[in-house]
Protein backbone atom coordinates (compact mmCIF):
# COMPACT_ATOMS: atom_id res chain seq x y z
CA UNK A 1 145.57 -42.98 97.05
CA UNK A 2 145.87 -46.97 96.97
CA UNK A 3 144.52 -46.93 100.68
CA UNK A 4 141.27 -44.87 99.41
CA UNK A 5 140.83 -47.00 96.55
CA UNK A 6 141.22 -49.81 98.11
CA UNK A 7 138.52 -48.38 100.76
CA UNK A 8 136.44 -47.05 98.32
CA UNK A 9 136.18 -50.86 96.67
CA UNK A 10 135.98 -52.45 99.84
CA UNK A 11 132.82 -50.13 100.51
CA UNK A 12 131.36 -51.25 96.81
CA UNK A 13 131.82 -54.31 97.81
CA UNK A 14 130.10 -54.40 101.33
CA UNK A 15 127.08 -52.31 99.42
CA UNK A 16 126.80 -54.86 96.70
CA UNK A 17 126.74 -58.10 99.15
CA UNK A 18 123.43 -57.91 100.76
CA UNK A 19 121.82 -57.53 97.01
CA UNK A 20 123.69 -60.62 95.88
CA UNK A 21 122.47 -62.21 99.32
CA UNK A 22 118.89 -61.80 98.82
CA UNK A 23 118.97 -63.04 95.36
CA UNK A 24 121.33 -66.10 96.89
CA UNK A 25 118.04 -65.95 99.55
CA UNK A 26 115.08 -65.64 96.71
CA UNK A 27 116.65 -68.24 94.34
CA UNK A 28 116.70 -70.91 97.29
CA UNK A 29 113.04 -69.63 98.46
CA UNK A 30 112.08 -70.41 94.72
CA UNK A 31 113.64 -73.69 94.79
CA UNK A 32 112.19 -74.53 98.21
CA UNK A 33 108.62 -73.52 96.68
CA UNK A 34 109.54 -75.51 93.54
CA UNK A 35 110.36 -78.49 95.68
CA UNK A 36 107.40 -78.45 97.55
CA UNK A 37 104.83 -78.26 94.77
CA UNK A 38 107.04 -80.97 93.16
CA UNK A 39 106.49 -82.87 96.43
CA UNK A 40 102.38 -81.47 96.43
CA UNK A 41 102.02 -83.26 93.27
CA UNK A 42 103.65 -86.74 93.98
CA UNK A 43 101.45 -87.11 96.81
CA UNK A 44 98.57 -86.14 94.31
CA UNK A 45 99.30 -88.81 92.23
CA UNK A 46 100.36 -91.17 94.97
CA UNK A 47 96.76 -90.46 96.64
CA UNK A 48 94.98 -90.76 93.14
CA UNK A 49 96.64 -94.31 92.24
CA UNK A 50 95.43 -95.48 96.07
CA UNK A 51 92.06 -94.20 95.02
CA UNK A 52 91.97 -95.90 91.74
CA UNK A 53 93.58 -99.18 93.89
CA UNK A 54 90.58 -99.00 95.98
CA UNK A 55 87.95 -98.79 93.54
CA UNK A 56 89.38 -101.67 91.94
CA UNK A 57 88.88 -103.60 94.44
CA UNK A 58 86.06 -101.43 96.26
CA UNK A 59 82.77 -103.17 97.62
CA UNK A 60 80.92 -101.63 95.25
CA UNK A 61 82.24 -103.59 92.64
CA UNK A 62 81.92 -107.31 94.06
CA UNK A 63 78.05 -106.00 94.81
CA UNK A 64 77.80 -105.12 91.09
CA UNK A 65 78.93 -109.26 90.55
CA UNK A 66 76.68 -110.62 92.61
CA UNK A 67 73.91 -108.22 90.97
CA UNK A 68 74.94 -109.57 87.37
CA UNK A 69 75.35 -113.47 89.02
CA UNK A 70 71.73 -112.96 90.06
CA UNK A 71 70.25 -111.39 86.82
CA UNK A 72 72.12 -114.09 84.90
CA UNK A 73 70.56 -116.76 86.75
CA UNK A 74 67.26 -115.55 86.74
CA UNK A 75 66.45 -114.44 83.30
CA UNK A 76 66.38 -118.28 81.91
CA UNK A 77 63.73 -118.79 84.53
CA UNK A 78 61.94 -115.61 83.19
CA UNK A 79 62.30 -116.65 79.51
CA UNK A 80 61.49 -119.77 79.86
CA UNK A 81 58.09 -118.60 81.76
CA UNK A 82 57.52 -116.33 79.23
CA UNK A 83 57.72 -118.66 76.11
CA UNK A 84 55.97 -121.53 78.47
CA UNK A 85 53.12 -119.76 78.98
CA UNK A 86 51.94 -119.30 75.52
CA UNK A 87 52.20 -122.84 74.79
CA UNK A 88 50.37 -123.60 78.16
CA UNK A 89 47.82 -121.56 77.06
CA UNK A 90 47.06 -123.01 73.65
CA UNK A 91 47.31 -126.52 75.33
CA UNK A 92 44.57 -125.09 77.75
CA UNK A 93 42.15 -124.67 74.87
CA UNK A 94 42.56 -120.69 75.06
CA UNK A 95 41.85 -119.17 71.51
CA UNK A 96 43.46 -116.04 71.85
CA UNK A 97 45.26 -113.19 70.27
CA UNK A 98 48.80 -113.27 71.02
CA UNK A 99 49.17 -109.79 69.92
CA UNK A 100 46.76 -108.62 71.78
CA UNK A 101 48.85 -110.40 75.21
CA UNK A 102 51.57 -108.73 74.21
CA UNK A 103 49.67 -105.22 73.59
CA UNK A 104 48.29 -105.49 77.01
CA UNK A 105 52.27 -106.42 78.73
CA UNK A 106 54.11 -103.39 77.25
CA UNK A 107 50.98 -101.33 78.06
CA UNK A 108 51.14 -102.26 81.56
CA UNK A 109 55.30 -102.11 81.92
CA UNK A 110 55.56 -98.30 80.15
CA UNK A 111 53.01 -97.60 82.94
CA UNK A 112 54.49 -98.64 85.32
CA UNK A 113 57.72 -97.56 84.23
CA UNK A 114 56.95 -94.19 84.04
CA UNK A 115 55.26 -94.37 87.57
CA UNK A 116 58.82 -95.20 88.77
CA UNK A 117 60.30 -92.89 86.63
CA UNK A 118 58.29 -89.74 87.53
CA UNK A 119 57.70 -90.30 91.23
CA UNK A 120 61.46 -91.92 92.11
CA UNK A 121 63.40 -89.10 90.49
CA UNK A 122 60.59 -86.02 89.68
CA UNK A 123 59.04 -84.93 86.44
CA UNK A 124 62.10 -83.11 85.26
CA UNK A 125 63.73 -86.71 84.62
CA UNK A 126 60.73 -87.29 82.51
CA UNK A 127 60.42 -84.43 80.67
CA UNK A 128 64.23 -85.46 79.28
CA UNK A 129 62.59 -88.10 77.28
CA UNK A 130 61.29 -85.03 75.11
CA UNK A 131 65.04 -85.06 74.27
CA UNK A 132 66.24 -86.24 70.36
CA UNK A 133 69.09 -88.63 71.76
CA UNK A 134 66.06 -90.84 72.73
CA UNK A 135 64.86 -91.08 68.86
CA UNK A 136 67.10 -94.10 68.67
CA UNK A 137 64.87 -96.26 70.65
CA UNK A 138 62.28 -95.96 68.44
CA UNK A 139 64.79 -98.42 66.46
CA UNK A 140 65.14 -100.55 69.07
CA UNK A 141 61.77 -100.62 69.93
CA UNK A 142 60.62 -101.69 66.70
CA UNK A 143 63.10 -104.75 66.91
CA UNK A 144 62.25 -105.26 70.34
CA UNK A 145 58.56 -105.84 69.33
CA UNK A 146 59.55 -108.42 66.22
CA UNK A 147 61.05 -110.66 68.12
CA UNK A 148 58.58 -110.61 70.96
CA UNK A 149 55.83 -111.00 68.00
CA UNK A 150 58.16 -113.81 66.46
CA UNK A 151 58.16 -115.56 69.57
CA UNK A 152 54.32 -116.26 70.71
CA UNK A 153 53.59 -117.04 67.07
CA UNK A 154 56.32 -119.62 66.64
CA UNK A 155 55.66 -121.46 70.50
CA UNK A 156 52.05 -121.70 69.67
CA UNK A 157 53.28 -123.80 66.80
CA UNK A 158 56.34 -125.83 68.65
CA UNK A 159 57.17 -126.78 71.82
CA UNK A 160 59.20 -124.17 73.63
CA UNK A 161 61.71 -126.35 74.20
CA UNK A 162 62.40 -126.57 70.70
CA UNK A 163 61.93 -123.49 70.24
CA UNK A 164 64.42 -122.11 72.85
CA UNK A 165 66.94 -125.18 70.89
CA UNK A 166 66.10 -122.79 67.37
CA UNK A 167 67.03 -119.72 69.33
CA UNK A 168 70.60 -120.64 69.92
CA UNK A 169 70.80 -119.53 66.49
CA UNK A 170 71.12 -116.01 68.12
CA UNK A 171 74.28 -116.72 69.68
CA UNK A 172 75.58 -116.93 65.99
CA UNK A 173 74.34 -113.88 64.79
CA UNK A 174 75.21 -111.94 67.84
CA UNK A 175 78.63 -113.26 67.45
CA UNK A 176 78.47 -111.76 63.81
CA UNK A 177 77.56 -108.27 64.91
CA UNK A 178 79.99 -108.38 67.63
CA UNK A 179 82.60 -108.82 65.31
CA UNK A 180 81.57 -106.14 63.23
CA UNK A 181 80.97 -103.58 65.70
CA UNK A 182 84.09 -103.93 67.20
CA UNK A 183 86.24 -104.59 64.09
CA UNK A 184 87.57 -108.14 65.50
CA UNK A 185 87.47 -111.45 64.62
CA UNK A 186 85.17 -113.85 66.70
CA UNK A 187 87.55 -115.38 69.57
CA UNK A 188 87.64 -118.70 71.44
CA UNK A 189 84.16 -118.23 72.01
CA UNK A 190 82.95 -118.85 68.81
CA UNK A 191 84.14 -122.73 69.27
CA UNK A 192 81.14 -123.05 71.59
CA UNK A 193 78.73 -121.17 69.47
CA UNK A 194 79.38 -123.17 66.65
CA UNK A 195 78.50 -126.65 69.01
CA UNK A 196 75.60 -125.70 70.32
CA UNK A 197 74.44 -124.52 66.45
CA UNK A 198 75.19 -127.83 65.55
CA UNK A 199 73.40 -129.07 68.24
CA UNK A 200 70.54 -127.04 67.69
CA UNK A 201 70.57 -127.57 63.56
CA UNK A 202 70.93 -131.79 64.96
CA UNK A 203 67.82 -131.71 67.58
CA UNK A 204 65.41 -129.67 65.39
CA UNK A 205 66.02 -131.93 62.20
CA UNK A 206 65.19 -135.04 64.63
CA UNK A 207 61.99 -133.39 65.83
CA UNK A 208 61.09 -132.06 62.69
CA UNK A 209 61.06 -135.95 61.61
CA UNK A 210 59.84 -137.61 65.02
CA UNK A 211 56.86 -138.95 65.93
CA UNK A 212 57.66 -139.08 69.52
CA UNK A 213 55.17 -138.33 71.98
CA UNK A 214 54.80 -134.57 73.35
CA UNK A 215 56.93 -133.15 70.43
CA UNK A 216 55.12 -130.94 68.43
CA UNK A 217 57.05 -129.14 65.34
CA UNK A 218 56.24 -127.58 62.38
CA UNK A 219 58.42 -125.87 59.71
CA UNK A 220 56.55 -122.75 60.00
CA UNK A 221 57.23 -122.43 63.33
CA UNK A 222 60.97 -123.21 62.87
CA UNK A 223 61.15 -120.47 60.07
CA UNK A 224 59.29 -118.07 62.83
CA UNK A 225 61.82 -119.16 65.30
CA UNK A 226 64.71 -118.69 63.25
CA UNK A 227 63.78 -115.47 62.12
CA UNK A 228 62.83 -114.85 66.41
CA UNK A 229 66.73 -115.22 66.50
CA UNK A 230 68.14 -112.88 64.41
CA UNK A 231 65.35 -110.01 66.16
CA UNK A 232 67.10 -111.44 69.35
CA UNK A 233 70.56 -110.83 68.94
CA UNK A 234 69.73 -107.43 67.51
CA UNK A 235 67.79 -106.11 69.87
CA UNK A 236 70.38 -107.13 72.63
CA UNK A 237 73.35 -105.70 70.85
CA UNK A 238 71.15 -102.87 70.30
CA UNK A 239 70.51 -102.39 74.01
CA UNK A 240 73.83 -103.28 75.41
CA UNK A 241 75.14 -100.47 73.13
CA UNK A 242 72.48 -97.89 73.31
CA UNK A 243 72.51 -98.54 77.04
CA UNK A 244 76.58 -98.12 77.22
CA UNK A 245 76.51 -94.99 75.14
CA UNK A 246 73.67 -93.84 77.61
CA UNK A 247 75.04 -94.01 80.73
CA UNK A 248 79.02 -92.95 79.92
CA UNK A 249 80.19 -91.67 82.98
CA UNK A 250 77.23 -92.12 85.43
CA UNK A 251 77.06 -94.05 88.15
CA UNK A 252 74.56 -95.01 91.20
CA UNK A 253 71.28 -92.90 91.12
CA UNK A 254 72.39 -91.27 87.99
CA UNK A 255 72.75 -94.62 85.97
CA UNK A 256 69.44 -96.05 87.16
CA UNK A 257 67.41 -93.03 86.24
CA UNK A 258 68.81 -92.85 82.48
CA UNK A 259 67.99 -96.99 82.26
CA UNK A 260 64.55 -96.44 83.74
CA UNK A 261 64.48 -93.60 80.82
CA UNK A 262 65.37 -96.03 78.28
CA UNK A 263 63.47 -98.60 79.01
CA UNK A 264 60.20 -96.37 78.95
CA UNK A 265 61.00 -95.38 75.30
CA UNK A 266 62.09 -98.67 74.04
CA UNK A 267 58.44 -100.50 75.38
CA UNK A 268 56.56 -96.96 74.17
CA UNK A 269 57.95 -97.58 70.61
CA UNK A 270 57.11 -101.32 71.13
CA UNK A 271 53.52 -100.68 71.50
CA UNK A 272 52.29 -99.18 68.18
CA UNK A 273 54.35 -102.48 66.33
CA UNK A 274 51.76 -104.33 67.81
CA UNK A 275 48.87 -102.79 66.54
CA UNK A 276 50.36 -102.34 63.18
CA UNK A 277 51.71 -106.15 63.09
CA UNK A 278 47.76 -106.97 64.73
CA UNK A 279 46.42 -104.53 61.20
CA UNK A 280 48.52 -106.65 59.34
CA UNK A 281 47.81 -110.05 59.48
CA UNK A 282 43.96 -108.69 59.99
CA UNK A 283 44.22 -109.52 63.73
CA UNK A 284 43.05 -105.79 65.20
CA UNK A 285 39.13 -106.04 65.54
CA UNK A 286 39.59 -109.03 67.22
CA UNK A 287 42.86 -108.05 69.30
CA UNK A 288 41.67 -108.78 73.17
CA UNK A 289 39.66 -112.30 71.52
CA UNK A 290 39.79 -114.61 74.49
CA UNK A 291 41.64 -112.35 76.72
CA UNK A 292 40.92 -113.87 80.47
CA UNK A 293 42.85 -113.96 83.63
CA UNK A 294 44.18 -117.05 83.07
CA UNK A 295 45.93 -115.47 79.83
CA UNK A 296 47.09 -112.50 81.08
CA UNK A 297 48.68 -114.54 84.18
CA UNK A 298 50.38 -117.00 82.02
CA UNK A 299 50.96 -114.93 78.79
CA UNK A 300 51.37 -111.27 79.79
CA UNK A 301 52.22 -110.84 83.42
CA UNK A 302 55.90 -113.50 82.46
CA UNK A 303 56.65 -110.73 79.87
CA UNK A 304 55.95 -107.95 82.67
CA UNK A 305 58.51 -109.47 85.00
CA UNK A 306 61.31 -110.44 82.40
CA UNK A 307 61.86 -107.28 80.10
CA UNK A 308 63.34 -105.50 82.75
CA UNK A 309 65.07 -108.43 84.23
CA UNK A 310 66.57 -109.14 81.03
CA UNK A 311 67.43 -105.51 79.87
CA UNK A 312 69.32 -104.88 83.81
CA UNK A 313 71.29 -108.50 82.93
CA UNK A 314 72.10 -106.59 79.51
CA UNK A 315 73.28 -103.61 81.40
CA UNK A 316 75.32 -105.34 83.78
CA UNK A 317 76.88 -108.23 82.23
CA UNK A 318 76.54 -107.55 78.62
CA UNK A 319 74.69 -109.35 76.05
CA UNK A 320 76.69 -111.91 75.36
CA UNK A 321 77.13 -113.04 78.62
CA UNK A 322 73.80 -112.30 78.72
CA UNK A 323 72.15 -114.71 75.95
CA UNK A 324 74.74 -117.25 77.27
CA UNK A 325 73.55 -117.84 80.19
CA UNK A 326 69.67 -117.47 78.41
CA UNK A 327 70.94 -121.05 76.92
CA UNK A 328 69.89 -122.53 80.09
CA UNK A 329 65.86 -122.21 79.63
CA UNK A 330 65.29 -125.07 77.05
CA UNK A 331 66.42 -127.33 79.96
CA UNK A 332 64.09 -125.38 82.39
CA UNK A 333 61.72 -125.35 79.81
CA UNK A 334 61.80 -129.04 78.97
CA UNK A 335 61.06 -129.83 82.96
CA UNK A 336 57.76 -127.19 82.53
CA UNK A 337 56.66 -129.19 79.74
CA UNK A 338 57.45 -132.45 81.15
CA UNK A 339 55.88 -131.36 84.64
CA UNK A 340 52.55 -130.32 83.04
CA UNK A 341 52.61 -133.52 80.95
CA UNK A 342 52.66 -131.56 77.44
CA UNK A 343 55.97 -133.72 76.91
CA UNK A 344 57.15 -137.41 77.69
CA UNK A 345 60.68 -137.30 80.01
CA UNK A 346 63.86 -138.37 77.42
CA UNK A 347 66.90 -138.58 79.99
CA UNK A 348 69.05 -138.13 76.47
CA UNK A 349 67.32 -134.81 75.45
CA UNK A 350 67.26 -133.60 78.65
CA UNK A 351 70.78 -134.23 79.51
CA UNK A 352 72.06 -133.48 75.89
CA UNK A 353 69.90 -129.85 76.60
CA UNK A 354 71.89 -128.95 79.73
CA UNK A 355 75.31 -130.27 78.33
CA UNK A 356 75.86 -127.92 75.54
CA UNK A 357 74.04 -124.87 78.18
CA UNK A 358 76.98 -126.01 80.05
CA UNK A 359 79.81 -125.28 77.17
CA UNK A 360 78.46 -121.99 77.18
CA UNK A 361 78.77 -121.40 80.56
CA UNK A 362 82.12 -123.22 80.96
CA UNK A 363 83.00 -120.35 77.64
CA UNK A 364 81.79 -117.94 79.53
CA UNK A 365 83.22 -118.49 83.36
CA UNK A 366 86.45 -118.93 81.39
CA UNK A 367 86.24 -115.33 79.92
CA UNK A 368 85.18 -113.91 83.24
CA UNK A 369 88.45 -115.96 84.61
CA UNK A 370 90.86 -113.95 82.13
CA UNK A 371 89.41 -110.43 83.15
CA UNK A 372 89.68 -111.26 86.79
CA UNK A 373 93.81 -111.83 85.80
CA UNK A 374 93.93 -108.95 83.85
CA UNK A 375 92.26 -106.71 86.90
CA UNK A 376 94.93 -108.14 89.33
CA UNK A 377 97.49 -107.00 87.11
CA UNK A 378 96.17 -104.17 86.62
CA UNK A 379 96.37 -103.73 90.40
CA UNK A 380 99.99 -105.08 90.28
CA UNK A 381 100.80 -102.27 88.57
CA UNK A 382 99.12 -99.80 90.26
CA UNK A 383 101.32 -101.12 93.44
CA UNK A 384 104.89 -100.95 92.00
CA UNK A 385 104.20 -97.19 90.36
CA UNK A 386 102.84 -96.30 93.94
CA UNK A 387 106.06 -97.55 95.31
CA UNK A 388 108.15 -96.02 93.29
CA UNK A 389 106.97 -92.21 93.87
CA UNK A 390 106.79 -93.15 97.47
CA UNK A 391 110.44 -93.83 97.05
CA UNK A 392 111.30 -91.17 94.99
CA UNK A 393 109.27 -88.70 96.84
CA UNK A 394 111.13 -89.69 100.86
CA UNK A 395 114.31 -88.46 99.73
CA UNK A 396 113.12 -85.08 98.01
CA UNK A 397 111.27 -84.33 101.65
CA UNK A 398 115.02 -84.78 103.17
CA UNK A 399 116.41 -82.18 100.67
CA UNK A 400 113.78 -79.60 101.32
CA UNK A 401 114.34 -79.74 105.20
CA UNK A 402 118.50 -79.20 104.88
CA UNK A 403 117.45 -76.45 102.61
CA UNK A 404 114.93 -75.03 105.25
CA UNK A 405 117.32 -75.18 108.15
């Protein structure tokens, strides 16, 4: 009887092993499979930080800097044109509307805008400016077409080189609704604003007084000026955050194609500001009066070439950085006026001019200096976490191959 119970135990037992074995089997097959998606996803990650290390420091990028070095260097020779050629003009002899110049530029830029708009990416881009996100601009455009109005009525009255010394007033007031947009205090860069408005409050005082030779000034045209400033610095906040909200997320063709949207509405809403500002001051029978070729080459075709310059700088380097490195045309202006003998050379102005252009860009090579440290940190970073799931993932790999054999 113990002999068949033993047997009959022994034979329960041998039945119930190869159950217990397959489970022994299917846990370590789970494990295994656990392992190896454990092992899937650190090499997801590990591949997704050396993409992210890459783009930090793709090509791309250092193209985008030499883009915005470019821009930045160019618009003060735009804006200086721009402003230059109005007083060139009236120096001339021309008795002309400047309204009507500046009717006849955003005419010709939302045309050919929306040439480049329709036959670079199709109608269907187009039609998306039927779209209500785009009802902002008519804000911006309205802002946009005050301080281009602003600005031919006060350098008709004032040298542009005084009047691109006024404008530095702008740099205040941007500084202003910086701060408030972003809920911070103005930084170490509000040291240089506050020299150069010094400087500009100290040089417009002097002219306003001088009887030097070449210097024209009046107080209306300071007051124009002035209020040229505050249009300024709201139209470029206006555009650097329009534009940002814009283009979240888009990149390349993409990108472009929503700016070259933008841009189209913003000069669209621009135009009827003209006619009503033209209605206003009783200016619109007369609006094309002593319209020529010489005008529209030294008055209209500047503006043509520099709103899109100066929007793309916007874009890419922000407007800040933007209407910092602006702070260089009142010395390129001053050598236009000096070259077509509208003004008599002072080494002191001139030099005084490009010093305090330099603060600015001294303030803002400095602040380009502290995000290039912060990016290589950031890559820093990126490097050591990488290293550490290699690590971590070599000796889970040895694990899963004692469990395979």
């Amino acid at each position: 009887m113990e002999v068949g119970a033993e047997g009959g135990a022994s034979e329960r037992t041998a039945d119930a092993d190869p159950p217990v074995k397959l489970r022994c089997e299917s846990e370590a097959g789970d494990s295994l499979k656990r392992g190896r998606l454990g092992l899937v996803s650190l090499s997801s990650v590990l591949g997704a930080l050396e993409r992210l290390d890459d783009q930090s420091v793709s090509r791309s990028l250092k193209r985008k800097r030499y883009a915005a070095a470019l821009l930045l260097l160019s618009v003060p020779v735009l804006s200086s044109i721009v402003a230059f050629g109005v007083q060139l003009s009236v120096a001339f002899g021309h008795s002309f509307s400047k309204l009507g110049s500046l009717f006849v530029a955003s005419s010709l830029l939302v045309t050919l805008l929306t040439a480049h708009l329709v036959f670079r990416y199709g109608r269907a881009e187009f039609k998306k400016l039927a779209s209500r996100r785009y009802l902002i601009c008519v804000l911006n455009g309205i802002i946009v077409a005050s301080k281009h109005t602003l600005q031919a009525l006060a350098v008709s009255r004032m040298n542009s080189s005084i009047f691109f010394i006024v404008m530095r007033f702008a740099l205040l007031w941007m500084a202003i609704f910086d701060a408030i947009y972003s809920l911070k205090l103005p930084g170490l860069k509000a040291i240089g604003i506050v020299a150069v408005i010094l400087f500009s409050v100290s040089i417009t005082s002097d002219s306003l007084t001088s009887q030097e030779e070449g210097i024209e000034v009046t107080t209306e045209g300071v007051l124009l000026a002035l209020g040229c400033a505050l249009a300024d610095a709201g139209s470029d906040i206006a555009s650097d955050v329009i534009g940002s909200s814009f283009t979240t997320g888009l990149q390349g063709k993409a990108r472009n194609c929503e700016l070259n949207r933008y841009l189209v509405m913003q000069q669209a809403c621009s135009i009827p500001c003209y006619l009503l500002a033209a209605a206003s001051i009783g200016d619109l029978p007369s609006l094309f009066r002593g319209f020529d070729a010489t005008v529209f080459l030294l008055a209209s075709l500047p503006l043509v070439l520099k709103i899109p310059v100066f929007q793309f700088a916007i874009f890419t380097a922000g407007a800040v950085k933007t209407n910092m490195a602006v702070s260089f045309e009142m010395g390129v202006s001053y050598v236009f006026e000096v070259f077509f003998g509208l003004a008599k050379f002072n080494v002191s102005r001139f030099f005084a001019m490009m010093s305090f252009a330099c603060v600015l860009l001294m303030d803002s090579l400095h602040a380009s200096n502290l995000d290039d440290a912060a990016a290589a940190q950031h890559r820093t970073t990126l490097q050591q976490v990488r290293r550490e799931i290699g690590r971590s993932c070599e000796p889970t790999s040895l694990v899963h191959d004692g469990i395979e054999d």
